[in-house]
N, C-alpha and C. Protein backbone atom coordinates (compact mmCIF):
# COMPACT_ATOMS: atom_id res chain seq x y z
N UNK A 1 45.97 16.16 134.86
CA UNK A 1 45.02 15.41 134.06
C UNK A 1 45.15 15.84 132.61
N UNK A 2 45.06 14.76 131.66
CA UNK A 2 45.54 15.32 130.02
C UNK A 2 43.89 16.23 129.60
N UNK A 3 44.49 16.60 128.74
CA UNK A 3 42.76 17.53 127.86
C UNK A 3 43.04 16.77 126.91
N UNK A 4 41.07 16.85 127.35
CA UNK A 4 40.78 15.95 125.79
C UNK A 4 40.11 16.95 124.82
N UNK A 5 40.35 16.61 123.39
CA UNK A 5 39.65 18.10 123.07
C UNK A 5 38.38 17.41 122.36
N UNK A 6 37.68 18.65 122.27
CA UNK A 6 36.19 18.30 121.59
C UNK A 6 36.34 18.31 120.07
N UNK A 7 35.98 17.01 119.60
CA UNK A 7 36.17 17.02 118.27
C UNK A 7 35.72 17.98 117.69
N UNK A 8 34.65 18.88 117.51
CA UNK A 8 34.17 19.51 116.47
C UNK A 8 34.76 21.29 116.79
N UNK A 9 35.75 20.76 117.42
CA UNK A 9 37.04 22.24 117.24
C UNK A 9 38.09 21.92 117.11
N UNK A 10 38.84 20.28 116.75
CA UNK A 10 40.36 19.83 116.79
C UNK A 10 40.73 19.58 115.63
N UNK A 11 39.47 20.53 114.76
CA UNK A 11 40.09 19.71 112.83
C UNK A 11 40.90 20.62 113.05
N UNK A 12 42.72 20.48 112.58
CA UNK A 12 43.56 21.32 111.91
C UNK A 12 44.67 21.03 111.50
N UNK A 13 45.65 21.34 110.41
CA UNK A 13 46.93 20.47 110.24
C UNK A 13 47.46 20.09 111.18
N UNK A 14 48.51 19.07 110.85
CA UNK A 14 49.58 19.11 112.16
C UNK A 14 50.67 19.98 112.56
N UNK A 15 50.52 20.88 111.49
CA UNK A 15 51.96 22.34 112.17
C UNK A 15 50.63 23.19 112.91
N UNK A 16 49.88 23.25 112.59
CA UNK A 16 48.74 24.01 113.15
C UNK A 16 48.45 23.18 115.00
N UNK A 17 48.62 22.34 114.80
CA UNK A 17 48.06 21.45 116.16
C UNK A 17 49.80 21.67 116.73
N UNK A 18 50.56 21.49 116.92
CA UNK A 18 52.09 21.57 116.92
C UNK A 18 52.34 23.01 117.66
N UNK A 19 51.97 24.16 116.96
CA UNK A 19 51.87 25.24 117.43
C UNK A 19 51.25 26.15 118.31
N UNK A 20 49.62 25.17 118.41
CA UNK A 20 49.02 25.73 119.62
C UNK A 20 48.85 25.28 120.83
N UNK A 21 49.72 23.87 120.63
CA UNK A 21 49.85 22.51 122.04
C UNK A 21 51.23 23.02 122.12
N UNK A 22 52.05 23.87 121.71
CA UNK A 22 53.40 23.87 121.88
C UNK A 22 54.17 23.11 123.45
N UNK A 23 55.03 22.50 123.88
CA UNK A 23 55.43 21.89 124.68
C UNK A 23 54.95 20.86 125.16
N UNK A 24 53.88 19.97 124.81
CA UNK A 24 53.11 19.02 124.78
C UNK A 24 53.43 17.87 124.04
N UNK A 25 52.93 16.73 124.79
CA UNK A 25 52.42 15.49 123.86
C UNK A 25 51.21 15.42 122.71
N UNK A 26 51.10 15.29 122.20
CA UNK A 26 50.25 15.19 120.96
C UNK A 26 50.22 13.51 120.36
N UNK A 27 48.44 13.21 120.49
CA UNK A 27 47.78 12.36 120.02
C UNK A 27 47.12 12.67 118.78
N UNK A 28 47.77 12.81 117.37
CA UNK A 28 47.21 13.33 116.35
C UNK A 28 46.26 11.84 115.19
N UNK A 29 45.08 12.42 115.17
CA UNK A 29 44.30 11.27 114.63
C UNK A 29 44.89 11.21 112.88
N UNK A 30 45.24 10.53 112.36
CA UNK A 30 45.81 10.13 110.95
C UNK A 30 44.61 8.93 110.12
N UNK A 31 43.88 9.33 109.32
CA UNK A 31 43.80 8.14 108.50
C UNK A 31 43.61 8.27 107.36
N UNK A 32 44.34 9.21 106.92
CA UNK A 32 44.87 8.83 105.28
C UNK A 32 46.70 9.59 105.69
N UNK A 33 47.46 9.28 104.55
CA UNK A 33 49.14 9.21 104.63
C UNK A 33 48.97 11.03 103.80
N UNK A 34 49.98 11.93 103.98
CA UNK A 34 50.32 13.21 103.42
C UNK A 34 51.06 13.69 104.46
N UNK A 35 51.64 14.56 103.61
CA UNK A 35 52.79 15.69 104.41
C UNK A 35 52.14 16.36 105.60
N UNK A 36 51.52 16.85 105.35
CA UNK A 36 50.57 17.50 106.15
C UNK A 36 49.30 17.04 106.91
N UNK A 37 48.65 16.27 107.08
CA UNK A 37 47.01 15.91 106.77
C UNK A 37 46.09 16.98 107.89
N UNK A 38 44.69 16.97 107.59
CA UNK A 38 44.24 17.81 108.50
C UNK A 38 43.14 16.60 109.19
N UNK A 39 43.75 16.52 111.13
CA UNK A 39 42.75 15.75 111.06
C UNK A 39 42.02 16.74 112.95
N UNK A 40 42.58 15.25 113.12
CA UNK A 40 42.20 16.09 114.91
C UNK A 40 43.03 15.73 115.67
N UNK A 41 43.01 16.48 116.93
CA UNK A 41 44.03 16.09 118.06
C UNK A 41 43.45 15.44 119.20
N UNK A 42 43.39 14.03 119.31
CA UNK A 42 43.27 13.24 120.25
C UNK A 42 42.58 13.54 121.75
N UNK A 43 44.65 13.77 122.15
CA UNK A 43 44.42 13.98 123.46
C UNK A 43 46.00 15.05 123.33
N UNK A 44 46.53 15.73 124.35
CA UNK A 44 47.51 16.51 124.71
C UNK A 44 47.56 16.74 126.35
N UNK A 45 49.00 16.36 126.60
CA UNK A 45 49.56 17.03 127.80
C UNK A 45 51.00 17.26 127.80
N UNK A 46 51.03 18.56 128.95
CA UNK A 46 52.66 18.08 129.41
C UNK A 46 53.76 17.14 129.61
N UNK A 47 52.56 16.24 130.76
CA UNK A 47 53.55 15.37 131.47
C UNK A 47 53.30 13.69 130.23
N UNK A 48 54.42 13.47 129.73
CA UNK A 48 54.63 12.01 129.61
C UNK A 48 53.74 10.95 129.74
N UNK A 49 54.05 10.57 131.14
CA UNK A 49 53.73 9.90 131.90
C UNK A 49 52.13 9.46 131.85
N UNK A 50 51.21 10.61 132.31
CA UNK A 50 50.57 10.53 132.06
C UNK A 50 49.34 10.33 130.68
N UNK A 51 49.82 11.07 130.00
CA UNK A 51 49.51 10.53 128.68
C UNK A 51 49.77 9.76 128.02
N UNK A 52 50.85 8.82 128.29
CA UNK A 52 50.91 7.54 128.19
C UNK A 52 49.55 6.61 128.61
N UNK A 53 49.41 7.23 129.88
CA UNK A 53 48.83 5.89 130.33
C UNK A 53 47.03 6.23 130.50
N UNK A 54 46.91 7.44 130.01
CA UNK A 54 45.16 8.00 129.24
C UNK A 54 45.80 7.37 128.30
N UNK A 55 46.54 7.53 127.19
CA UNK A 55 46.48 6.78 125.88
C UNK A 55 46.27 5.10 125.57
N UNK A 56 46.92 4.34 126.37
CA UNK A 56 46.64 3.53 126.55
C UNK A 56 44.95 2.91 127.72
N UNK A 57 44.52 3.74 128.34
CA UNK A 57 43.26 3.22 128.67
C UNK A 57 42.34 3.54 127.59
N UNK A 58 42.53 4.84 127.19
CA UNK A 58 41.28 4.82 125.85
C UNK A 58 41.67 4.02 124.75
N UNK A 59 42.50 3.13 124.83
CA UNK A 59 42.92 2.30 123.45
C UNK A 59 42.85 3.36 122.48
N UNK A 60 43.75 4.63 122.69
CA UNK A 60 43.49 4.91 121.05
C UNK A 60 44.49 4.56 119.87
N UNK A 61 43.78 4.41 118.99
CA UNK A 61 44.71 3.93 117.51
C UNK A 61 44.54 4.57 115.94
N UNK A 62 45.58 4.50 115.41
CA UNK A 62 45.26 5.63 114.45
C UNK A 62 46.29 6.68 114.73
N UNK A 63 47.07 6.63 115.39
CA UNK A 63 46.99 8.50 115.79
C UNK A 63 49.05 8.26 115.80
N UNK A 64 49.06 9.66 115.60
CA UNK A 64 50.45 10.09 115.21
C UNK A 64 50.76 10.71 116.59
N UNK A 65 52.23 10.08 117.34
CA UNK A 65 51.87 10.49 118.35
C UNK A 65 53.61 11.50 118.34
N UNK A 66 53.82 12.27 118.86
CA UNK A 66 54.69 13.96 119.00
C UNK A 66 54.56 14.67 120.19
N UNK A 67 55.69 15.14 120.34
CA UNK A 67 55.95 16.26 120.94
C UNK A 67 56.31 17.00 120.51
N UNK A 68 55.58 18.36 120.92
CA UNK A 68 55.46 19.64 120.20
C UNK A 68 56.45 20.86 120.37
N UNK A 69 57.63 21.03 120.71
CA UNK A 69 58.45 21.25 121.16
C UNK A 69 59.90 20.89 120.96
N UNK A 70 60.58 21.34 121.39
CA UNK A 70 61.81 20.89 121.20
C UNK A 70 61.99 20.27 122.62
N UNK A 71 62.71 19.22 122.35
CA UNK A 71 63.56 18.09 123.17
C UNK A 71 64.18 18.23 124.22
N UNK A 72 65.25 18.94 123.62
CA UNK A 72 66.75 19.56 124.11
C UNK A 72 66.67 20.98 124.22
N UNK A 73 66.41 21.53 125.54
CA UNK A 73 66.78 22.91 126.40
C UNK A 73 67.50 23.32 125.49
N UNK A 74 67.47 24.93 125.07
CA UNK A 74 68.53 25.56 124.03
C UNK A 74 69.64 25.72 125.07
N UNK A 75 71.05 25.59 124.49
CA UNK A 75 71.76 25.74 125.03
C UNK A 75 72.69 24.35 125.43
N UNK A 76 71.94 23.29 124.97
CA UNK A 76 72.05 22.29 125.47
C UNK A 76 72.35 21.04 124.30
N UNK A 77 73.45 19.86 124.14
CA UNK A 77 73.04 19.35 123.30
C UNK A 77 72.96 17.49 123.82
N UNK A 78 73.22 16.72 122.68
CA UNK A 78 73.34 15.28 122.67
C UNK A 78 73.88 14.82 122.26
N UNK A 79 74.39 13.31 122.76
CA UNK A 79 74.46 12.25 121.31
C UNK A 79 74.16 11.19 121.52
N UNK A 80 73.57 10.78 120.11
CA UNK A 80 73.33 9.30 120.07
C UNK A 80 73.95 8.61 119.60
């Protein structure tokens, strides 16, 4: 099940939100444009999947959406 967090503890940048959801999805609320902005974090989980589809039942909008983590297993690469 994703966590939802309580707004009046999710104000913080987004390297700040990035770093303590590390390996996660991240629903970051945005409404003004900057490098940085400080707002709140939505919603966060592990799995994909599921936070996809909490994100889409709570209609949320606004929000910068990330994973907090790296992609690609070290050791490991790609191409596109």
């Amino acid at each position: 099940m994703p966590n939802f967090v309580k707004p009046e503890m999710s104000a913080m940048t987004l390297e700040e939100a990035k770093a303590r959801y590390n390996g996660q999805w991240l629903a970051f609320r945005v409404f003004e444009e900057g490098d940085n902005p400080e707002r709140e974090v939505a919603l966060h989980d592990k799995d994909s999947r599921t936070f996809d589809k909490v994100l889409l039942e709570r209609r949320l909008v606004n929000v910068y959406i990330t994973f907090a983590g790296p992609l690609i297993p070290e050791g490991y690469g790609t191409l596109f």
